[in-house]
C-alpha atoms as a PDB file:
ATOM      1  CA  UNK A   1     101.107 112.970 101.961  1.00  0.00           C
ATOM      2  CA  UNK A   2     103.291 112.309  99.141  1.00  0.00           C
ATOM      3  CA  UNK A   3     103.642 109.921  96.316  1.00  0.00           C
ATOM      4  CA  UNK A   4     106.874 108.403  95.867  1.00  0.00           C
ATOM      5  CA  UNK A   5     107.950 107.110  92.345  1.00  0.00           C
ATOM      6  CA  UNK A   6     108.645 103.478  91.590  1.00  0.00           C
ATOM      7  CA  UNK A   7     111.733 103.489  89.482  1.00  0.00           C
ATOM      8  CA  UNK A   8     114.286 101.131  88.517  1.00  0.00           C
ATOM      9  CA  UNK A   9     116.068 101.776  91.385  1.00  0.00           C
ATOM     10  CA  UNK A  10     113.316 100.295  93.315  1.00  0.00           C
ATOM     11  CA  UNK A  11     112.536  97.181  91.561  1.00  0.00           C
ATOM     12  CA  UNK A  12     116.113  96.178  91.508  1.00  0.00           C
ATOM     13  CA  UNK A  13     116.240  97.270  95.519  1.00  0.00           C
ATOM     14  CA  UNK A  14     112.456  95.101  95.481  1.00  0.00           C
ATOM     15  CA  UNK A  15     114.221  91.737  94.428  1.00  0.00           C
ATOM     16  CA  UNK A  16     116.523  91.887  96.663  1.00  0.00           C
ATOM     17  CA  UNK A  17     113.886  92.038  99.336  1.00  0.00           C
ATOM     18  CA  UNK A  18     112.294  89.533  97.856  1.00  0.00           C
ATOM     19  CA  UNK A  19     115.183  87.209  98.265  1.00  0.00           C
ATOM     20  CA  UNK A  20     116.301  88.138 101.454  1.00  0.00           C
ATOM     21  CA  UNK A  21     112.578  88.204 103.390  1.00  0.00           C
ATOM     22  CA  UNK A  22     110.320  85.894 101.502  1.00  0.00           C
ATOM     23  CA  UNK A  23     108.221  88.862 100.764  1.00  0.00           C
ATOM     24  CA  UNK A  24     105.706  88.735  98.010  1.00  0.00           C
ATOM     25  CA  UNK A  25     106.747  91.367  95.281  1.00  0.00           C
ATOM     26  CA  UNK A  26     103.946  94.349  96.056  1.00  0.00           C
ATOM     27  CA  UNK A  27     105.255  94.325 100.209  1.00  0.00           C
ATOM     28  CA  UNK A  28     108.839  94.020  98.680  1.00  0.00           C
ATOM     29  CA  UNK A  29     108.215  97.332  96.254  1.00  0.00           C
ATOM     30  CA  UNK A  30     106.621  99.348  99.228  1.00  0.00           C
ATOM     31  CA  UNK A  31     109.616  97.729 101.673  1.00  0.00           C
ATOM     32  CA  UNK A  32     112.167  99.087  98.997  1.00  0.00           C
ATOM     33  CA  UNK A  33     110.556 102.836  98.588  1.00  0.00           C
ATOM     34  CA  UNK A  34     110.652 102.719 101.914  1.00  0.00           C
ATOM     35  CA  UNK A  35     114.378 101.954 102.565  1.00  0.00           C
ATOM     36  CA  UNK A  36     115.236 104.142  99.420  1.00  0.00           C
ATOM     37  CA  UNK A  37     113.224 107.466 101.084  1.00  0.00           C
ATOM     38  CA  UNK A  38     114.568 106.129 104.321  1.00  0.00           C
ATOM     39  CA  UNK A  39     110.991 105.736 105.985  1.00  0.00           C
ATOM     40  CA  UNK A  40     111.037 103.686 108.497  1.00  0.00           C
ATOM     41  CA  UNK A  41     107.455 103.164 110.065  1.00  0.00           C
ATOM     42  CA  UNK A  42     104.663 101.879 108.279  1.00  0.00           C
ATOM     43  CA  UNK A  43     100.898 101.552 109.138  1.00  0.00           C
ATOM     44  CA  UNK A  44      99.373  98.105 108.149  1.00  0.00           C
ATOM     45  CA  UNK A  45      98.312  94.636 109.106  1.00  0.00           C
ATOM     46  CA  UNK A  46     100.232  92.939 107.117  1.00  0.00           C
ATOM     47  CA  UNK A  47     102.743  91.408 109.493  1.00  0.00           C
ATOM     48  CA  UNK A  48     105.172  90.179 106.233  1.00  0.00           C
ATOM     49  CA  UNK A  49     106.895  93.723 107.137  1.00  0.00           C
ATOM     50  CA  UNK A  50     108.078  92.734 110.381  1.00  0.00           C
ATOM     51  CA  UNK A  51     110.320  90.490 108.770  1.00  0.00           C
ATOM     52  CA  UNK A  52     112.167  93.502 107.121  1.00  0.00           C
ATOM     53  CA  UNK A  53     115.072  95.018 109.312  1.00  0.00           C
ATOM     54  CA  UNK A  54     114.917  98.368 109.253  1.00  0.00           C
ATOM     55  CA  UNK A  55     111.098  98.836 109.524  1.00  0.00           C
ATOM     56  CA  UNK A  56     108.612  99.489 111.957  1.00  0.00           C
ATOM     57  CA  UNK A  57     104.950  98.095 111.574  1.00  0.00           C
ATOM     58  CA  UNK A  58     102.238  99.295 113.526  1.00  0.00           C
ATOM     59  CA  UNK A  59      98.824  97.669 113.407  1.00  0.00           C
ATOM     60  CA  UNK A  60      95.829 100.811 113.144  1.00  0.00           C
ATOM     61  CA  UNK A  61      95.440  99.726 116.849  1.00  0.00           C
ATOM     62  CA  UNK A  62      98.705 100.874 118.218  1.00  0.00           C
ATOM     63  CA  UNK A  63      99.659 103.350 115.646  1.00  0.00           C
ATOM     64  CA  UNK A  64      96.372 104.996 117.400  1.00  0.00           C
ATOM     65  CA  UNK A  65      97.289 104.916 120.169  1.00  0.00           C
ATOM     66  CA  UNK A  66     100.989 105.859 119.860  1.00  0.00           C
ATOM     67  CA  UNK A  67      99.309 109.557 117.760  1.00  0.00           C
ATOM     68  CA  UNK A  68      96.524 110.014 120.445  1.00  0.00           C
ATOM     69  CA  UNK A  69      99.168 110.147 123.048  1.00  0.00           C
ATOM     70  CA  UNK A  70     101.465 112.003 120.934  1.00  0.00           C
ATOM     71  CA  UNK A  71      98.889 114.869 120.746  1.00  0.00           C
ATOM     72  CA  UNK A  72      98.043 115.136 123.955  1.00  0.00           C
END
């Protein structure tokens, strides 16, 4: 694991999610580290992040069991 700053970079990047998606500010500042790092899956329930192009949400369910199958 690593942490990845939030800089200015990233708020500015954050507000623009914000407009674009209708995302409240904390999903918009982990949506903009993400497309900054260019990560593109993220583990959570939080279904706001399908709304951001470019990312891939997977509930704990099916991130699961996409990595048990992936270690097989």
């Amino acid at each position: 694991m690593k942490v990845l700053l939030v800089d200015k970079l990233i708020i500015v990047e954050s507000l623009g999610i914000i407009e674009n998606f209708n995302l409240k500010p904390r999903d918009a500042i982990h949506a903009a580290v993400m497309k900054i790092n260019k990560i593109k899956e993220i583990v959570s329930e939080d279904a706001d992040f399908d709304k951001v192009e470019g990312i891939i949400r997977y509930d704990i369910k099916s991130f699961l069991e996409k990595f048990s199958k992936t270690k097989k």
